[in-house]
Structures are given as C-alpha cells and as structure tokens.
Protein backbone atom coordinates (compact mmCIF):
# COMPACT_ATOMS: atom_id res chain seq x y z
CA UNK A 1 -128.54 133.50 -44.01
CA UNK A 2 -131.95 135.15 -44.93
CA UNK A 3 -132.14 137.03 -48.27
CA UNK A 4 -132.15 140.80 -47.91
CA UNK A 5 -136.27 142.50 -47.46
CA UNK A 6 -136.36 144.52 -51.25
CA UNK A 7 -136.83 147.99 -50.09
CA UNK A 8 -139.52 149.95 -50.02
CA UNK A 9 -141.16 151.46 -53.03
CA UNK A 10 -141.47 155.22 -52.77
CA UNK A 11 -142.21 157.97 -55.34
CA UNK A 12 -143.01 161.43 -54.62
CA UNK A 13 -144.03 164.00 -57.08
CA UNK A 14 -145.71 167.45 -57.14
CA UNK A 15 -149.65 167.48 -57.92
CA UNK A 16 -152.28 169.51 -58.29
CA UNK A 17 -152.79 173.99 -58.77
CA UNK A 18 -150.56 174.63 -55.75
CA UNK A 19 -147.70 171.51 -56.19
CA UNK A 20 -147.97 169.95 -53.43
CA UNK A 21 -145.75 166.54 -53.01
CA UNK A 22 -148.12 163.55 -53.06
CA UNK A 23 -146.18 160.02 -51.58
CA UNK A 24 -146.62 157.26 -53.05
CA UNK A 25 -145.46 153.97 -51.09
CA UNK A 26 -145.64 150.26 -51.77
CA UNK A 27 -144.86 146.94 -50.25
CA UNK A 28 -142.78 145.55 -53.04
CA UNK A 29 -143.42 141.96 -51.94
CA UNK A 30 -147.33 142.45 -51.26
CA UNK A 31 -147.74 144.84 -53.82
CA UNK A 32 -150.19 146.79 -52.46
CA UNK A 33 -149.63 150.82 -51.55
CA UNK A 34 -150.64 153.45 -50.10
CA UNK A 35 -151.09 157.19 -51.35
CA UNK A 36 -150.47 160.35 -49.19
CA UNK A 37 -151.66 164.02 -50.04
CA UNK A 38 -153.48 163.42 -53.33
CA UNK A 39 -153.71 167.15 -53.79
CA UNK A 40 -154.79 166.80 -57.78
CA UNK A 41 -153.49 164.86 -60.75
CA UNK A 42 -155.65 161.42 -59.95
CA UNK A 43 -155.20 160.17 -63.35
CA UNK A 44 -150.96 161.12 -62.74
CA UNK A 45 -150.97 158.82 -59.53
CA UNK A 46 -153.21 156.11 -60.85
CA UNK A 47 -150.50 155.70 -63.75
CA UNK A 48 -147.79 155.65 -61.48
CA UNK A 49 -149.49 153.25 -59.55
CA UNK A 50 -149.77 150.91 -62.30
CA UNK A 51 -146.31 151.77 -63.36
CA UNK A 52 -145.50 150.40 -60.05
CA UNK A 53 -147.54 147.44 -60.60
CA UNK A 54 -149.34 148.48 -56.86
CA UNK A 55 -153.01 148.30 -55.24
CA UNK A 56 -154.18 151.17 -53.62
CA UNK A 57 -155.67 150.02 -50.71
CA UNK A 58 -155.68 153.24 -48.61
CA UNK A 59 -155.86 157.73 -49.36
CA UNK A 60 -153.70 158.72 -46.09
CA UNK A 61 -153.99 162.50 -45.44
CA UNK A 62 -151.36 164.98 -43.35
CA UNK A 63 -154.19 167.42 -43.46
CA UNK A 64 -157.11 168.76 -44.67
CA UNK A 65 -155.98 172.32 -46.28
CA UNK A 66 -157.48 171.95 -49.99
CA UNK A 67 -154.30 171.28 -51.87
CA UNK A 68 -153.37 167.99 -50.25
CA UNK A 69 -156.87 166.56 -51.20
CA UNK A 70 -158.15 167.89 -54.10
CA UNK A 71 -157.73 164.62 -55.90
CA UNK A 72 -159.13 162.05 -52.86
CA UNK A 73 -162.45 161.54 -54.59
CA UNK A 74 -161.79 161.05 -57.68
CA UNK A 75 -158.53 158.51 -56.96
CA UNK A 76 -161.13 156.86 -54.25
CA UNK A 77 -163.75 156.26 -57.43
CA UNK A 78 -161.15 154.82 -59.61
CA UNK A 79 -159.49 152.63 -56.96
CA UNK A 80 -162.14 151.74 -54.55
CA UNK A 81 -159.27 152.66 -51.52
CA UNK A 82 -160.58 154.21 -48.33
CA UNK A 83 -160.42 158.12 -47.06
CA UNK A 84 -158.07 158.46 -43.92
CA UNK A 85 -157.54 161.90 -41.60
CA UNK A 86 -157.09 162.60 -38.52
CA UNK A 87 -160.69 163.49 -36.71
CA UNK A 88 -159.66 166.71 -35.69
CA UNK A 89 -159.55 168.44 -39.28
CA UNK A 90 -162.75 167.28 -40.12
CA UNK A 91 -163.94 170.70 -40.15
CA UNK A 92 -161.65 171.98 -43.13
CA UNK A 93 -161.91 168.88 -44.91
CA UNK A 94 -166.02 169.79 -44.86
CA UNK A 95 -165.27 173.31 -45.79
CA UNK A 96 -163.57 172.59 -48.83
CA UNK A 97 -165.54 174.94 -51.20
CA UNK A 98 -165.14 177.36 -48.48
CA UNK A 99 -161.12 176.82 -49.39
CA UNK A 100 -161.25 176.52 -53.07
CA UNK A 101 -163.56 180.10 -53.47
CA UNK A 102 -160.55 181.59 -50.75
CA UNK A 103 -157.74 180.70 -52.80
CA UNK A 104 -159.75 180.38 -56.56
CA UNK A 105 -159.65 176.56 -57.16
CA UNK A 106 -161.99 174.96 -58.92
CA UNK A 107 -164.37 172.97 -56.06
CA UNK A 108 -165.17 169.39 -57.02
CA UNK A 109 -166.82 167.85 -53.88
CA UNK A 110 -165.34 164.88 -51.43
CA UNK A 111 -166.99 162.60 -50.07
CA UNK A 112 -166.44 162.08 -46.15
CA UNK A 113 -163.09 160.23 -44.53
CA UNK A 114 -164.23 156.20 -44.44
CA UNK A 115 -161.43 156.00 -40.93
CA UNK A 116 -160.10 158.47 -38.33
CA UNK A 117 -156.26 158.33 -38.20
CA UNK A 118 -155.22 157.80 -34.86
CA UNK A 119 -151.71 159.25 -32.97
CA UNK A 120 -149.01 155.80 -33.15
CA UNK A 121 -151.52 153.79 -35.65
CA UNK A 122 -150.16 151.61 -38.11
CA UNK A 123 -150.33 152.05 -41.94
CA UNK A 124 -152.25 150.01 -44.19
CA UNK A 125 -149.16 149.10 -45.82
CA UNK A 126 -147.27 147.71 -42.69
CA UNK A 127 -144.91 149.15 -42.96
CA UNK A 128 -145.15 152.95 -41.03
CA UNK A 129 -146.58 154.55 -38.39
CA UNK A 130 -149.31 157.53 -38.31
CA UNK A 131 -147.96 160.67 -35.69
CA UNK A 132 -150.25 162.85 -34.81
CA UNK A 133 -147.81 166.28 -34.96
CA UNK A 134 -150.37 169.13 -34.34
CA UNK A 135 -149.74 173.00 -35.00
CA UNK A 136 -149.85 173.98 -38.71
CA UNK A 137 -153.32 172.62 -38.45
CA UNK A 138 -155.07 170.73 -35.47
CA UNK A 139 -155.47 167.35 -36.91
CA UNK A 140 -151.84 166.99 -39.14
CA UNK A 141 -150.26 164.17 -39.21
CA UNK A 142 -146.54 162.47 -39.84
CA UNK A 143 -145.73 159.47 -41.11
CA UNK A 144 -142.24 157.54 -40.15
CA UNK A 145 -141.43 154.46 -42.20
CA UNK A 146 -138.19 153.22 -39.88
CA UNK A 147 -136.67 150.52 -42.14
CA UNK A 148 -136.62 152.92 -44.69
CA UNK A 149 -135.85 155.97 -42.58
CA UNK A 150 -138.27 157.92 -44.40
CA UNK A 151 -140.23 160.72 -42.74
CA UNK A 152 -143.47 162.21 -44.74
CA UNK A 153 -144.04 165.49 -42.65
CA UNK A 154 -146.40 167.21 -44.52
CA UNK A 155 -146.49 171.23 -44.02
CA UNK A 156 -145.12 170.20 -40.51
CA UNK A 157 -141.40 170.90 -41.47
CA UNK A 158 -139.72 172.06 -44.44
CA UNK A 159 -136.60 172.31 -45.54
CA UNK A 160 -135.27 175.30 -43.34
CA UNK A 161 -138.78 176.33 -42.75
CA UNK A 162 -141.72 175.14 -40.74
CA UNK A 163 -145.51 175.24 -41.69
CA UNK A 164 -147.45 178.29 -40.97
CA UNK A 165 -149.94 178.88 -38.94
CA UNK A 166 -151.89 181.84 -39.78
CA UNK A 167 -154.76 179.73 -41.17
CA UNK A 168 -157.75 178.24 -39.91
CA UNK A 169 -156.75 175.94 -36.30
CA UNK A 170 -152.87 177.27 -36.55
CA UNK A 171 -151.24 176.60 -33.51
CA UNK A 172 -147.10 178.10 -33.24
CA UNK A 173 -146.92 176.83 -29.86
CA UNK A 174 -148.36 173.20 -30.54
CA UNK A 175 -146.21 173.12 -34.04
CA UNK A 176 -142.87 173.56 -32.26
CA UNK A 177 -144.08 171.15 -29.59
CA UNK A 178 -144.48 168.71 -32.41
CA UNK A 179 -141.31 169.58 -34.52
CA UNK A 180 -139.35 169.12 -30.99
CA UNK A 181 -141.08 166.14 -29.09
CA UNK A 182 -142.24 164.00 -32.30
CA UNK A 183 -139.88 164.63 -34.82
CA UNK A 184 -136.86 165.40 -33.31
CA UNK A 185 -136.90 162.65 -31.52
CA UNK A 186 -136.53 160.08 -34.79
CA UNK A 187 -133.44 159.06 -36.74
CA UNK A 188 -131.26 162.03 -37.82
CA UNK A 189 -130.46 159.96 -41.23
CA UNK A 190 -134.31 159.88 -42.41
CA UNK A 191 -134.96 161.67 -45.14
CA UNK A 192 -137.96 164.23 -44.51
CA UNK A 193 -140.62 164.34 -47.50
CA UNK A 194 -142.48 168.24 -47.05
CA UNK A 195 -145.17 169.75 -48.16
CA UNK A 196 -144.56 171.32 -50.39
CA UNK A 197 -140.19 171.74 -52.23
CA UNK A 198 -137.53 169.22 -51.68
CA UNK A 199 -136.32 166.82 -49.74
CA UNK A 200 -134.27 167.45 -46.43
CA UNK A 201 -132.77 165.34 -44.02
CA UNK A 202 -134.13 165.47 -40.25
CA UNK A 203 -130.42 166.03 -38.75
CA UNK A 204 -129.98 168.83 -40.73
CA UNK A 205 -133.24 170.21 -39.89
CA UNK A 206 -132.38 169.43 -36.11
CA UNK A 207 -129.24 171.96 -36.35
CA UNK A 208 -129.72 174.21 -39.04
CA UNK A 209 -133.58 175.07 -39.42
CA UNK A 210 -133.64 178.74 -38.37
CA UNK A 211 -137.20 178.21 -37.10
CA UNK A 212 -136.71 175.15 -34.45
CA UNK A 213 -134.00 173.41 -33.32
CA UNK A 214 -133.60 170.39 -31.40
C-alpha cells in the first residue's frame, strides 16, 4: 500500500490598499510554490513563504487590474521568481500608473511579464492548471488544483456575485460564457478562492449565485 501524497500547502490572505486575496501554494514534498495576485504586502508573503519553508519559483496573475499586482516587482526582486499573465491584459498591466492616479494608489513601476499564460497550461508547481476564463477583463485567468479541489477564480466569481465589467476590456457576455462553460463544468466540492471576500464553494455558486447559474 503506498503512503498517502501530504496535501497541498495553501494560504490565502488579503494584501495590499484594496484587500485583495493573494494564494499562496506549495508542493509540500518539493517545497517549492507558487504565488497568485501579489496585490501589495511583498515583505507579508515573503514571510509566509519562509514560514512555509517554500521557494518561489513563479508570480502567477488572474489579471492585470492594479490591486492584484501591486506587489509583483518588488516580491520578483527579493525572490528572483518569474512574472506570468495572460498576453491579452498586457495593456493594463502597462498602464499601471494610469490605474494607480484613477483610483489614488501610490505607483511603483513593474517590470514586464517574463511568460504568457496560456488557456489549459500547467503550473509551475505541478500541481494545477491555468484557464483562461475571459469577461471581467480580457486576459483573466482561473486556476483549478483537482487533487485538492481548489479553484482560485480571481474577480471571475464571487461568493454570490460575479466580477464586473464596467472597466477597461469588460466583457458580460464573455464572463458568463466563462462562469458557465469553464467553471461550471469542475467539481461542485472545490472550494472557490475570489477576488476579493471569502471563500465559497462552486456547487453552491452553481445553484444559488443570483448572477449565473449552471
């Protein structure tokens, strides 16, 4: 009989001037990690990193609105991990002290994305899967960790609530496409990281989210 895989390490925890939830996740046997939606705090997640006794080795991004990368450069100096987003936000992500002055953030500057995330790619971990689940911007992206039924959706779906799409590249038509084809379509046990706020679970989500149902 083969010993049971230790589970996945996973801490999320709000960052940054507008809280939103940065993952972190780890291999617990390889011990290295990746971090997703450093939106502030670097010296917060390198700490917890270390707490963890984790390598960065990769900066995944669900998008490029200013408060889920705020902190990318600076955690990218101190760790030496590479930038990831999906191509098709690189326009926000090089408007960034277009963002900060809109919503009165102090700008730091970011260097550019080292790789283009790519729809059904595998994590640097190896343990998840990139989705490319456009709407709330054009480039967002989910990321489903199946042994661990674990969902990070990003401003995708909330808890009873769904991302807007008012700014810059908001699509409502392509984000319920996404919420219904992508999401929908995983384990109703996984537990859905947002945004921004708690945790939910997709099943719930799938009946009671007043926005889009499966």
């Amino acid at each position: 009989m083969q010993p049971e895989k230790p589970a996945l390490i996973r801490e999320t925890f709000p960052v940054g001037p507008l809280q939103c939830n940065c993952t972190l996740i780890g291999d617990p046997v390889g011990k290295t990690a990746i971090v997703i939606d450093p939106g502030g705090d670097h010296q917060k997640i390198v700490a917890r990193l270390a707490a963890h006794g984790l390598k960065l080795v990769a900066i995944i991004h669900t998008h490029a609105h200013l408060d889920h990368f705020l902190a990318s450069g600076e955690l990218k100096k101190a760790t030496g991990a590479t930038l990831h987003l999906h191509k098709e936000d690189r326009f926000l992500w090089d408007n960034l002290e277009m963002q900060c002055q809109m919503f009165g953030v102090p700008f730091k500057p970011v260097p550019a994305p080292d790789q283009w995330l790519a729809d059904d790619e595998a994590l640097a971990c190896g343990c998840g899967v990139a989705l490319h689940t456009p709407g709330h911007t054009p480039g967002s992206m989910s990321f489903w960790f199946p042994e661990a039924k674990l969902l990070i959706a990003g401003d995708t779906l909330f808890r009873r609530g769904v991302g807007r799409t008012d700014l810059w590249g908001g699509d409502q038509g392509a984000l319920i496409r996404s919420i219904r084809q992508r999401l929908y379509r995983l384990d109703e046990d996984a537990t859905v990281v947002a945004g921004h706020g708690p945790d939910t679970r997709l099943g719930d989500e799938m009946r009671e989210n007043p926005f889009v149902r499966a």
